[in-house]
N, C-alpha and C. Protein backbone atom coordinates (compact mmCIF):
# COMPACT_ATOMS: atom_id res chain seq x y z
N UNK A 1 -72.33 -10.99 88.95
CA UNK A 1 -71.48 -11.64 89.92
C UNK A 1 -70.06 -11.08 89.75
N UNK A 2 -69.47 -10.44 90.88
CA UNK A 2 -68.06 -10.00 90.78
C UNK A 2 -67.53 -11.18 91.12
N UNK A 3 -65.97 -11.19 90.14
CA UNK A 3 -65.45 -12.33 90.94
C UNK A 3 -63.59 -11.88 91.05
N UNK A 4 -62.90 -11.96 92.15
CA UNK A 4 -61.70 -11.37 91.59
C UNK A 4 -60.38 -12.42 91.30
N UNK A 5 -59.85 -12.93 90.40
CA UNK A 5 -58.94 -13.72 90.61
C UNK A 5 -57.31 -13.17 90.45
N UNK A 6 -56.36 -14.37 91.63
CA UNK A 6 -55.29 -14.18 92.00
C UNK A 6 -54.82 -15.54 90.89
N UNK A 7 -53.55 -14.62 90.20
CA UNK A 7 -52.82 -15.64 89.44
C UNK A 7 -51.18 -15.89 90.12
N UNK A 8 -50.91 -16.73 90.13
CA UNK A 8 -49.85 -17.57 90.50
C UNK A 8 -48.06 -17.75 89.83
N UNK A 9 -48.89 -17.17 88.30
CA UNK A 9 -48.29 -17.25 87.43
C UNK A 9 -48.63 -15.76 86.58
N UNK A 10 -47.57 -15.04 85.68
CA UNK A 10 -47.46 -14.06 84.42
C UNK A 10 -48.25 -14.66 83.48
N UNK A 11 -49.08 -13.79 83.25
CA UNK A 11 -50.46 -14.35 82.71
C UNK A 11 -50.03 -13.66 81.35
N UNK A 12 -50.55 -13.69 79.53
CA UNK A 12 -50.83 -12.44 78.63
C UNK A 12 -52.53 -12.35 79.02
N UNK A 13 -52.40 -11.26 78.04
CA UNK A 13 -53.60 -10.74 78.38
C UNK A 13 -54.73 -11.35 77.53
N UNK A 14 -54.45 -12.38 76.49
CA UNK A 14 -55.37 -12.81 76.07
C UNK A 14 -55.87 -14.57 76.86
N UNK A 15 -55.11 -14.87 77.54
CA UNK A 15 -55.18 -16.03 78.67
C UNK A 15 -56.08 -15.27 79.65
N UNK A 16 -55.79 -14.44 80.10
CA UNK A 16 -56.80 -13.87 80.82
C UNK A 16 -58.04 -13.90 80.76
N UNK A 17 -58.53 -13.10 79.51
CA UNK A 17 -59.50 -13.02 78.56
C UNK A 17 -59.99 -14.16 78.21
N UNK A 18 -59.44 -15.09 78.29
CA UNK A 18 -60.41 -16.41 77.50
C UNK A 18 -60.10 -17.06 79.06
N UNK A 19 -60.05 -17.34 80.10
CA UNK A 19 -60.37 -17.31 81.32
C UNK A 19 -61.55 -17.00 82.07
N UNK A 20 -61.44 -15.81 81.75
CA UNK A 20 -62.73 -14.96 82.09
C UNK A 20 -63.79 -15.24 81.32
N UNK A 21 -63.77 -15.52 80.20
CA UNK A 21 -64.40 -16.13 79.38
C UNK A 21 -65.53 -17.00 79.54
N UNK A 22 -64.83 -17.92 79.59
CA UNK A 22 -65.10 -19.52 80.10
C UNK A 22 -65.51 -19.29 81.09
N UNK A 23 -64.98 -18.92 82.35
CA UNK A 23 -66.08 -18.30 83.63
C UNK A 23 -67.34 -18.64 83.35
N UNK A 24 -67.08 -16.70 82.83
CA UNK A 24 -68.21 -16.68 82.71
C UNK A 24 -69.24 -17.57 81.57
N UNK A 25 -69.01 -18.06 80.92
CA UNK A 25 -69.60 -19.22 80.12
C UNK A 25 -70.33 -20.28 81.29
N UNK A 26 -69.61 -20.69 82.31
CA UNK A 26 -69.69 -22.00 82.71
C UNK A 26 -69.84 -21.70 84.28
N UNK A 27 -70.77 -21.11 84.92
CA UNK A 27 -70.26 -21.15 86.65
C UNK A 27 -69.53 -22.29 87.16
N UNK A 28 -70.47 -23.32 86.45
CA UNK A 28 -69.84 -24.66 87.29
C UNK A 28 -68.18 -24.87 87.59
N UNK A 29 -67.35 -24.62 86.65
CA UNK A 29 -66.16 -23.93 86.42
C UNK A 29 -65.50 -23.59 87.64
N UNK A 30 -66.21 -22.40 88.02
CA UNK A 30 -66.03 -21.29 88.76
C UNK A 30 -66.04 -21.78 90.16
N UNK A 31 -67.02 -22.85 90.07
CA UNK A 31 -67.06 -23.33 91.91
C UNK A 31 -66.19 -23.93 91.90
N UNK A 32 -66.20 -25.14 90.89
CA UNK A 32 -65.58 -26.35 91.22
C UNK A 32 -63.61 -25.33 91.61
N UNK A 33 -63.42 -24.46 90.95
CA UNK A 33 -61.85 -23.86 91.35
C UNK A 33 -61.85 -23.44 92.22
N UNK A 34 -63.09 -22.50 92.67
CA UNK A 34 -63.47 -22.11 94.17
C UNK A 34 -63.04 -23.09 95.15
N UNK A 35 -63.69 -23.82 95.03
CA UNK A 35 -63.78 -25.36 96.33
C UNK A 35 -62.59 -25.87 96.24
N UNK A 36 -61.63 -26.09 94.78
CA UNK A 36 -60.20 -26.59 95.26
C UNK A 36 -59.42 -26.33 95.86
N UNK A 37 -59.60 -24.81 95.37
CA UNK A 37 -58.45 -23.11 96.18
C UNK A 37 -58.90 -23.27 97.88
N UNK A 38 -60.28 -23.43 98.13
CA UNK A 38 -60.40 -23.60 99.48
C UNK A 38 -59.87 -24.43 100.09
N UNK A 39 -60.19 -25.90 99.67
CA UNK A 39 -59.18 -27.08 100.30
C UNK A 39 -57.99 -26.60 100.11
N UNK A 40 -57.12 -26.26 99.76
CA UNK A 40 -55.78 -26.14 99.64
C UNK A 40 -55.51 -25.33 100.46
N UNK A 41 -56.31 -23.95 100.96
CA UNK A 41 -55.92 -22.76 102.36
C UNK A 41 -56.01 -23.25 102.89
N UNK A 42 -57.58 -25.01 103.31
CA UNK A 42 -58.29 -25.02 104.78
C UNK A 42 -56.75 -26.03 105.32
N UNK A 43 -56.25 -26.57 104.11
CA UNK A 43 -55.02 -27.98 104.33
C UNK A 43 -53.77 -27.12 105.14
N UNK A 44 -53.27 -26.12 104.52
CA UNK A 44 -52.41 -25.41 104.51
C UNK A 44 -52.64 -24.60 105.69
N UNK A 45 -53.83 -23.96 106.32
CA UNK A 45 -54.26 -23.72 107.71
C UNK A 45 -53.90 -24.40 108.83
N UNK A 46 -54.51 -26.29 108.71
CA UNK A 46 -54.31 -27.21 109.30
C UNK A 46 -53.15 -27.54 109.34
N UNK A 47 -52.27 -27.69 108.47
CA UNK A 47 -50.42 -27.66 109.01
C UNK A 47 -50.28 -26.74 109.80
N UNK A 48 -49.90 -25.47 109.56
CA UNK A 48 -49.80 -24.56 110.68
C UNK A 48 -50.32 -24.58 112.08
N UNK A 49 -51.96 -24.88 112.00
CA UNK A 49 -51.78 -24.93 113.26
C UNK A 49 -51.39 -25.91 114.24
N UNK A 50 -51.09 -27.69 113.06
CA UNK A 50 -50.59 -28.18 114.30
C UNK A 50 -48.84 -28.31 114.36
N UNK A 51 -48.75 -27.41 113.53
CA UNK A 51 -47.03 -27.29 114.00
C UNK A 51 -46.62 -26.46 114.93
N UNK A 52 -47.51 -25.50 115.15
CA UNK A 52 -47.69 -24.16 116.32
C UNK A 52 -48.16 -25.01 117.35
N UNK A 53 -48.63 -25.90 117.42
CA UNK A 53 -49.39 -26.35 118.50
C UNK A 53 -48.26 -27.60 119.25
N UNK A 54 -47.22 -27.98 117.89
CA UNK A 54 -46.21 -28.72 118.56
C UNK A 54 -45.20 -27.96 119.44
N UNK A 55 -44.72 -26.56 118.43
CA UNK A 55 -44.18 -26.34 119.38
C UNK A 55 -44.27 -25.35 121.10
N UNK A 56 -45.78 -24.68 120.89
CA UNK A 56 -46.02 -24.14 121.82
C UNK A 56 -46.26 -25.86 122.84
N UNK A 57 -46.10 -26.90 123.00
CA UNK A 57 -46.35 -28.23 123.61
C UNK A 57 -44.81 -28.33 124.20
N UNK A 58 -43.43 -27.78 123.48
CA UNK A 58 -42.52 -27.94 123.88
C UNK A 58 -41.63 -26.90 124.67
N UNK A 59 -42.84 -25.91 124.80
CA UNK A 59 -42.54 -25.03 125.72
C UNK A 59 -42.80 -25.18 127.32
């Protein structure tokens, strides 16, 4: 399973490593961060579009 992750934060390289780690140790892990990271784009999607949608309304 490839998996690629985006950090947020200046990582060392042994945080990394025991990251990846655990991953891979644990899929369950792996979704459950999956599925949060998603809610947080699908939320962050949903603002946008109804703020675009307010103001294309005040056009």
């Amino acid at each position: 399973m490839n998996v690629c992750f985006s950090a947020s934060r200046l990582m060392k390289v042994s945080d990394v490593r025991r990251l990846c780690k655990e991953t891979r140790e644990n899929p369950a892990l792996l979704l459950a961060t999956e599925l949060k990271a998603k809610e947080e784009v699908y939320k962050l999607l949903r603002q946008e579009k109804t703020a675009s949608a307010a103001t294309l309304a005040v056009i």
